[in-house]
C-alpha atoms as a PDB file:
ATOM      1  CA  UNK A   1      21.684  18.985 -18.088  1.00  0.00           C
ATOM      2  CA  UNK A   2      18.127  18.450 -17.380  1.00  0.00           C
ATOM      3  CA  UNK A   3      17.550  17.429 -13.276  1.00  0.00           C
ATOM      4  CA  UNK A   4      16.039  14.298 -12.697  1.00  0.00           C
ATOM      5  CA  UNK A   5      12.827  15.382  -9.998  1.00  0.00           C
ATOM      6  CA  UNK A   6      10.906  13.124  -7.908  1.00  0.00           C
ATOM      7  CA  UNK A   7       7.244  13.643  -8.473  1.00  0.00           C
ATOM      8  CA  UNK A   8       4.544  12.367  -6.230  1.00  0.00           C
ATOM      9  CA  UNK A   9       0.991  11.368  -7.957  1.00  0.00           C
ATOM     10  CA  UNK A  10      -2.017  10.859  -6.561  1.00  0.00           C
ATOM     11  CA  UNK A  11      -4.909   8.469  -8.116  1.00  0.00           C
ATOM     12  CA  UNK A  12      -8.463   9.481  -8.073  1.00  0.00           C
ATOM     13  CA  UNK A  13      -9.240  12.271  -9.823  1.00  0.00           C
ATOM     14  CA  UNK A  14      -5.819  13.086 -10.545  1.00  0.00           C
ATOM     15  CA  UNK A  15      -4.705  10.000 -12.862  1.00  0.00           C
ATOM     16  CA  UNK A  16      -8.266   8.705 -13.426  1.00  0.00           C
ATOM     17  CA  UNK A  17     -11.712  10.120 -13.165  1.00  0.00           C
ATOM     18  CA  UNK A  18     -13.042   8.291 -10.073  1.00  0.00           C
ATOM     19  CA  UNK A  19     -16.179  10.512  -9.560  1.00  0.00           C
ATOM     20  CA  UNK A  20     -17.596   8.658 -12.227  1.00  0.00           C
ATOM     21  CA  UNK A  21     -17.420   5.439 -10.838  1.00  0.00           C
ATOM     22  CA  UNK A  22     -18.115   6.350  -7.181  1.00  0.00           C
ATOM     23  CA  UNK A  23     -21.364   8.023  -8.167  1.00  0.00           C
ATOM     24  CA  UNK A  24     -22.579   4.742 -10.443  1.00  0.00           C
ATOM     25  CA  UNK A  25     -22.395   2.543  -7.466  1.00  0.00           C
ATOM     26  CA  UNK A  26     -23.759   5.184  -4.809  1.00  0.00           C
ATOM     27  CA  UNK A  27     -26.589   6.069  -7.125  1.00  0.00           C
ATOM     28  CA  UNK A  28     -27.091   2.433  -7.284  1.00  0.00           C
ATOM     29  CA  UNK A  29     -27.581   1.588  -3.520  1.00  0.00           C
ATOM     30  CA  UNK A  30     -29.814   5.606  -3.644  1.00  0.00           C
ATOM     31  CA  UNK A  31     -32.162   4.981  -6.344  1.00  0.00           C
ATOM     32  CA  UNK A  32     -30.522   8.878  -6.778  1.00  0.00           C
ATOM     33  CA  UNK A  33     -29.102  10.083  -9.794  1.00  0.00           C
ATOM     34  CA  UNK A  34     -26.832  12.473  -9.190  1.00  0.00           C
ATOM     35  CA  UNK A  35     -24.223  13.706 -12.185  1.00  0.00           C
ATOM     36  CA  UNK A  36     -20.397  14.206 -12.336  1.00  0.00           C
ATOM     37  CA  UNK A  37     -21.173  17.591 -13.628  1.00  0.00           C
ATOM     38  CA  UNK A  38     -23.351  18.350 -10.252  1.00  0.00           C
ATOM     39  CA  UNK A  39     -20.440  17.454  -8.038  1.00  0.00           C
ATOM     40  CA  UNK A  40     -18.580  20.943  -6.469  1.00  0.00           C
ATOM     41  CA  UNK A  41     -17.997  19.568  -3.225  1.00  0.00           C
ATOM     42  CA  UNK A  42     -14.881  16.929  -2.252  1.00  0.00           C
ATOM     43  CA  UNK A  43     -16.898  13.899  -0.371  1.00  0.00           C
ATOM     44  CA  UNK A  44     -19.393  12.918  -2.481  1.00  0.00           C
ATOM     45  CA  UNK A  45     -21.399  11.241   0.208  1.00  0.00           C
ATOM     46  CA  UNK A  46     -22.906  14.722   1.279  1.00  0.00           C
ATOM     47  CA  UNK A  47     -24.852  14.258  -2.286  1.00  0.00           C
ATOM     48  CA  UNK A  48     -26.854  11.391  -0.732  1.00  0.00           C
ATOM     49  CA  UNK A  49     -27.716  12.860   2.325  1.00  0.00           C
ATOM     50  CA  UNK A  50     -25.225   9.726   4.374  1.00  0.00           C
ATOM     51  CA  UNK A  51     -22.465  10.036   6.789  1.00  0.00           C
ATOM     52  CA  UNK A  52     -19.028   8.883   6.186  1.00  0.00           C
ATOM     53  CA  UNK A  53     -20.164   5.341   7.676  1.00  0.00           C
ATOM     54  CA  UNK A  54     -22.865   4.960   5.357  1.00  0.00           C
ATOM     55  CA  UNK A  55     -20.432   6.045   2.091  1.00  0.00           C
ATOM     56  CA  UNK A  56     -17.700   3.427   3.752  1.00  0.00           C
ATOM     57  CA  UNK A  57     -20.386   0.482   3.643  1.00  0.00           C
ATOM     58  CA  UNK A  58     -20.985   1.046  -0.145  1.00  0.00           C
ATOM     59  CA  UNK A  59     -17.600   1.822  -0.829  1.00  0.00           C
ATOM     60  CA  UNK A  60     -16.804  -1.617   1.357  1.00  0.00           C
ATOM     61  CA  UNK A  61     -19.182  -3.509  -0.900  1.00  0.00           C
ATOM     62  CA  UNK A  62     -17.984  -2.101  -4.201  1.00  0.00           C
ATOM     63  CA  UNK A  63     -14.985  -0.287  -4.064  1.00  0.00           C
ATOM     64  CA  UNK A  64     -13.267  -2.955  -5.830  1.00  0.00           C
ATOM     65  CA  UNK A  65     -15.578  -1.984  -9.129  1.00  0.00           C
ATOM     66  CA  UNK A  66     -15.268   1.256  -8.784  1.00  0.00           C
ATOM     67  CA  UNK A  67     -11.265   1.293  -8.658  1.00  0.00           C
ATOM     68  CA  UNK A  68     -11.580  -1.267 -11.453  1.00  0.00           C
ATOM     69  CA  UNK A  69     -13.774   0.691 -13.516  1.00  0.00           C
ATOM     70  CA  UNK A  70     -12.530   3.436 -13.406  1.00  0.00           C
ATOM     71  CA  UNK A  71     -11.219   5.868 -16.989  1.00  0.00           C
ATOM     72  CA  UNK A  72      -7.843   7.533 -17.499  1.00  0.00           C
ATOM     73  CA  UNK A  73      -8.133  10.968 -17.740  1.00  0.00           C
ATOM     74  CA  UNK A  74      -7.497  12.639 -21.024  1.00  0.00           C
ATOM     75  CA  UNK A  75      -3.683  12.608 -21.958  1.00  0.00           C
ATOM     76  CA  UNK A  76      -2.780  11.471 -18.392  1.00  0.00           C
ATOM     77  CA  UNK A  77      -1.263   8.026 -19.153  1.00  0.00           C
ATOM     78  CA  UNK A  78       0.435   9.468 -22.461  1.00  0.00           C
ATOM     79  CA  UNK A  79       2.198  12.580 -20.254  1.00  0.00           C
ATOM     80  CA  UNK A  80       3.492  10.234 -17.473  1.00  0.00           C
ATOM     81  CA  UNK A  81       5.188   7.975 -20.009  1.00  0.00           C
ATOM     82  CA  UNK A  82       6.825  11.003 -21.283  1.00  0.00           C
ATOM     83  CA  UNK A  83       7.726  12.501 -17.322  1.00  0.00           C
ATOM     84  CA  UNK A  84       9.068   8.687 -16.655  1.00  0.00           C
ATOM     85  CA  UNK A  85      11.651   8.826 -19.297  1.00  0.00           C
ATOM     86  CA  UNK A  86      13.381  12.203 -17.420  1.00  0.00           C
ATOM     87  CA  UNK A  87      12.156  11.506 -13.727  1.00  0.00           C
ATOM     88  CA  UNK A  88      10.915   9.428 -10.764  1.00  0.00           C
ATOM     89  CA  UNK A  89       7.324   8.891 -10.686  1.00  0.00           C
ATOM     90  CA  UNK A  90       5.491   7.441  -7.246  1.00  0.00           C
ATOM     91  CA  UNK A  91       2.089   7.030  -6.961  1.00  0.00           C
ATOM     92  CA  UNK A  92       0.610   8.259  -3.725  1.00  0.00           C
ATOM     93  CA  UNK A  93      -3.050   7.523  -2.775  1.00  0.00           C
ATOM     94  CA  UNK A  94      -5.147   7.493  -0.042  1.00  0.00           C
ATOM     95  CA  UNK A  95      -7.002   4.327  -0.922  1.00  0.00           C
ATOM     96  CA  UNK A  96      -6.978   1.416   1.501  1.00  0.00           C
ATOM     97  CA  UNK A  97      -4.007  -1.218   1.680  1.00  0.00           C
ATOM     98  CA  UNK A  98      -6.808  -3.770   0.812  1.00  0.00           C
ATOM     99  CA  UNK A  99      -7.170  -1.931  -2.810  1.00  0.00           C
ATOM    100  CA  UNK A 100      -3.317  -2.192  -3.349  1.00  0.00           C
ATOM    101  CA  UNK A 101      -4.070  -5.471  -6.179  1.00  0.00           C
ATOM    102  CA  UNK A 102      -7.014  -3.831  -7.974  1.00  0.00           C
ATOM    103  CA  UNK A 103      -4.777  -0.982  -8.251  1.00  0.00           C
ATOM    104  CA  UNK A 104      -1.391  -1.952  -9.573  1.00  0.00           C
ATOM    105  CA  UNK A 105      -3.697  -4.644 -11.929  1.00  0.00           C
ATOM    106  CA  UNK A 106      -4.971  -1.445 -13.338  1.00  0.00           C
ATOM    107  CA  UNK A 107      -1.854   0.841 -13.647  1.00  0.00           C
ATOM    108  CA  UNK A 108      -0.553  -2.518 -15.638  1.00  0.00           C
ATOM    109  CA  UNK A 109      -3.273  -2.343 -18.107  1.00  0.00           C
ATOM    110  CA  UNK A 110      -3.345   1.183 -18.764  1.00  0.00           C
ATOM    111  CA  UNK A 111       0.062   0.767 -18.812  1.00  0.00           C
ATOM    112  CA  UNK A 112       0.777   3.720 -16.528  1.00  0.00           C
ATOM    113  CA  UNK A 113       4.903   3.723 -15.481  1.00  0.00           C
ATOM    114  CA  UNK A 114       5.953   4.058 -12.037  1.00  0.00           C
ATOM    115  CA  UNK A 115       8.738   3.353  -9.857  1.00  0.00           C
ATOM    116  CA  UNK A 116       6.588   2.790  -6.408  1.00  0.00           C
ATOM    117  CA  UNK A 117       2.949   3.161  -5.010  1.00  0.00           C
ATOM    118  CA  UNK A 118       2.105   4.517  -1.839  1.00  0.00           C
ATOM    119  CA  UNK A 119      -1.113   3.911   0.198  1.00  0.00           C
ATOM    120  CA  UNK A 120      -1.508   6.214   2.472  1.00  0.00           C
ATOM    121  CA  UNK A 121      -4.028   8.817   3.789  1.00  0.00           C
ATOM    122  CA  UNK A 122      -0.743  10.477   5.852  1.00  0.00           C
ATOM    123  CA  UNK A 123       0.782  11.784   2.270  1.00  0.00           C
ATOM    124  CA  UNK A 124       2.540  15.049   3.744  1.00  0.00           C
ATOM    125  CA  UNK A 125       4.548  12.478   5.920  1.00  0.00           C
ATOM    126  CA  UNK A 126       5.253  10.013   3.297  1.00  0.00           C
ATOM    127  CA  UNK A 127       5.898  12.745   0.757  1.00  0.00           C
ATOM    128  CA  UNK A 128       8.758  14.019   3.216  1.00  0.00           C
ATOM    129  CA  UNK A 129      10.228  10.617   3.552  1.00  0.00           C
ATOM    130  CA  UNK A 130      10.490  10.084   0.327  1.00  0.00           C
ATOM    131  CA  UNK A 131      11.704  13.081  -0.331  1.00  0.00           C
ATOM    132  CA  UNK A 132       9.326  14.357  -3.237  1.00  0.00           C
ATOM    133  CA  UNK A 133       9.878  17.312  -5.272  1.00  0.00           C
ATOM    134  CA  UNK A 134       6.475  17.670  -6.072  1.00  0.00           C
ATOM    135  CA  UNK A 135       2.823  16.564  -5.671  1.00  0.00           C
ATOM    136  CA  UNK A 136       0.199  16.607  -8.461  1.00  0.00           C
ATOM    137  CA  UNK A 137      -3.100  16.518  -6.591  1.00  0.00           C
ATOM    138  CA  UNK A 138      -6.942  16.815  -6.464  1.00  0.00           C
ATOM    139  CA  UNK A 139      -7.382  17.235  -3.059  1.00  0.00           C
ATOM    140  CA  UNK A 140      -8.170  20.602  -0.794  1.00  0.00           C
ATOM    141  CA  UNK A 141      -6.948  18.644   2.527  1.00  0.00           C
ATOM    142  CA  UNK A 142      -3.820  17.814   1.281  1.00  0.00           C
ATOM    143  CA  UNK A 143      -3.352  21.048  -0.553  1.00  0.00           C
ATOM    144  CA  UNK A 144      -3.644  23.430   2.843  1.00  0.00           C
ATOM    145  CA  UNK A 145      -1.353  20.882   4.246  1.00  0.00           C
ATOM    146  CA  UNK A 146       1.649  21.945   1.669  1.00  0.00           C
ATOM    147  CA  UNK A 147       0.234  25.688   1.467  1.00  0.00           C
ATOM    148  CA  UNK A 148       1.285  25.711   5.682  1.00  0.00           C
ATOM    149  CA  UNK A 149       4.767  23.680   4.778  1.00  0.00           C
ATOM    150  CA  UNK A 150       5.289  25.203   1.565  1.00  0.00           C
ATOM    151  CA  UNK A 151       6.114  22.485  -0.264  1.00  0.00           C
ATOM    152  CA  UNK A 152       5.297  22.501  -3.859  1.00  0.00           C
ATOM    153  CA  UNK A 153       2.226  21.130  -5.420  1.00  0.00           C
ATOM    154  CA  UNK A 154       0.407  20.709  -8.954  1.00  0.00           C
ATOM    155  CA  UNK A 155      -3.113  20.975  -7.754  1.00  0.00           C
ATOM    156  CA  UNK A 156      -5.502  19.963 -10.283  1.00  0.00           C
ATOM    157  CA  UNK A 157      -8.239  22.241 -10.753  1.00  0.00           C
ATOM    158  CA  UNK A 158     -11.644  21.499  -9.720  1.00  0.00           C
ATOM    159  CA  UNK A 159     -14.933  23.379  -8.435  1.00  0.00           C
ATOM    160  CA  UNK A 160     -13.656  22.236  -4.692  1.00  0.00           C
ATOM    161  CA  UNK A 161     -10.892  23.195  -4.466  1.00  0.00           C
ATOM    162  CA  UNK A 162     -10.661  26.588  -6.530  1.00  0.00           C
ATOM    163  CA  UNK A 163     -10.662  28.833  -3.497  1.00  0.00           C
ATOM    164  CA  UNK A 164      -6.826  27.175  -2.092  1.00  0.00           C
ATOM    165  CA  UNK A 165      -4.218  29.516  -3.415  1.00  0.00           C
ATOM    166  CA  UNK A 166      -0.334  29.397  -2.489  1.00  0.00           C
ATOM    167  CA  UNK A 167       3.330  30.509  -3.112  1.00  0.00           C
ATOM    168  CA  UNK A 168       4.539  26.877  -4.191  1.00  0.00           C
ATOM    169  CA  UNK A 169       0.981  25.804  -5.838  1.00  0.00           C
ATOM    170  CA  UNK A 170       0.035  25.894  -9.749  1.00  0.00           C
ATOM    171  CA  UNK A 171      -3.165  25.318 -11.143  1.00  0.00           C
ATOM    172  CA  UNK A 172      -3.498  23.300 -13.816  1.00  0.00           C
ATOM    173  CA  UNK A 173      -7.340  21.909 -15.498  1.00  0.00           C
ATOM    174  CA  UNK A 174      -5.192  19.249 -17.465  1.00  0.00           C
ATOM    175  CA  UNK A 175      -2.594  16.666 -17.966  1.00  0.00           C
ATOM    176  CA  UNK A 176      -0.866  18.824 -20.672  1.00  0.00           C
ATOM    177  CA  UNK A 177      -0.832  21.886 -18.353  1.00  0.00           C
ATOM    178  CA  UNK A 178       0.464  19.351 -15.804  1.00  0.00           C
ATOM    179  CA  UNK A 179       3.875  18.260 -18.069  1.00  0.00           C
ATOM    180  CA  UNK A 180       3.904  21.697 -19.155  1.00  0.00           C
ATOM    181  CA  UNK A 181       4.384  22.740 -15.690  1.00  0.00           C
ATOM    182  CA  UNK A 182       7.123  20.209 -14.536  1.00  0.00           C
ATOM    183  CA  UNK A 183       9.248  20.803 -17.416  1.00  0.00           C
ATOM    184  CA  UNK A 184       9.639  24.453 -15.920  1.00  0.00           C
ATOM    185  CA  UNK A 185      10.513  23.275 -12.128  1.00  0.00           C
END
């Protein structure tokens, strides 16, 4: 009998490719032009040379676009209709509450299945109360946090975060690695 597991997915650049769309609208207010494939480090803003307050004023301005705009990433949306037939599926992200529309608008029309979605930049606390089974993830903050609790954790495999390495974290570069993975837990 196959066990029904909770699994806990985050949103940008784990479902969809936000880089993309964040660097459009920050090379727009630059005049830069800086590529997806030039991107190694996490925050983005360090490309432009701005703080975190100058990123949050163009993210202010058109973070609505950007979460609008933004592309599934290859085989994602396919693989999580699969995982929803057998298991839970909550989305976890740490975009603002005031994105919460934008975002469920576009999990409807990608038709992405889910049975809640979190907003929240405190996931190892939510993740615990809602008693996950496993994170699929992007980010290297959020991966040391469940390398230290050992909690287990899909961490999807980009130039930032290639150096984290722990007892309860796989690796994967794709969604097919991803279901791959779960149907072994």
């Amino acid at each position: 009998m196959l066990e029904i597991i909770h699994i806990v997915i985050d949103i940008d650049n784990t479902l969809l490719d936000g880089t993309t769309t964040h660097l459009k609208y920050c090379n727009l207010v630059s005049g830069k032009q800086i590529k997806k494939e030039q991107v190694t480090q996490f925050y983005i803003y360090h490309y432009y040379d701005w703080t975190i307050d100058d990123f949050n004023a163009v993210y202010d301005q058109y973070g609505m676009q950007m979460h609008d705009e933004s592309l599934p990433l290859e085989d994602a949306i396919e693989m999580i209709q699969l995982l929803k037939q057998k298991h839970t599926i909550t989305f976890m992200t740490a975009r603002p509450e005031k994105y919460r529309a934008v975002t469920e608008a576009w999990m409807q029309r990608h038709q992405v299945p889910y049975d809640e979605l979190i907003m929240t930049e405190g996931k190892l606390d939510a993740f615990l109360a809602i008693q996950g089974d496993v994170l699929i993830d992007d980010s290297p903050m959020y991966a040391e946090q469940f390398i230290k609790h050992e909690l287990s954790m899909i961490l999807v495999d980009y130039p930032y975060n290639g150096h984290l390495e722990g007892k309860h974290i796989h690796r994967a570069k794709n969604w097919k690695e991803i279901y791959d993975i779960i149907s072994q837990i």
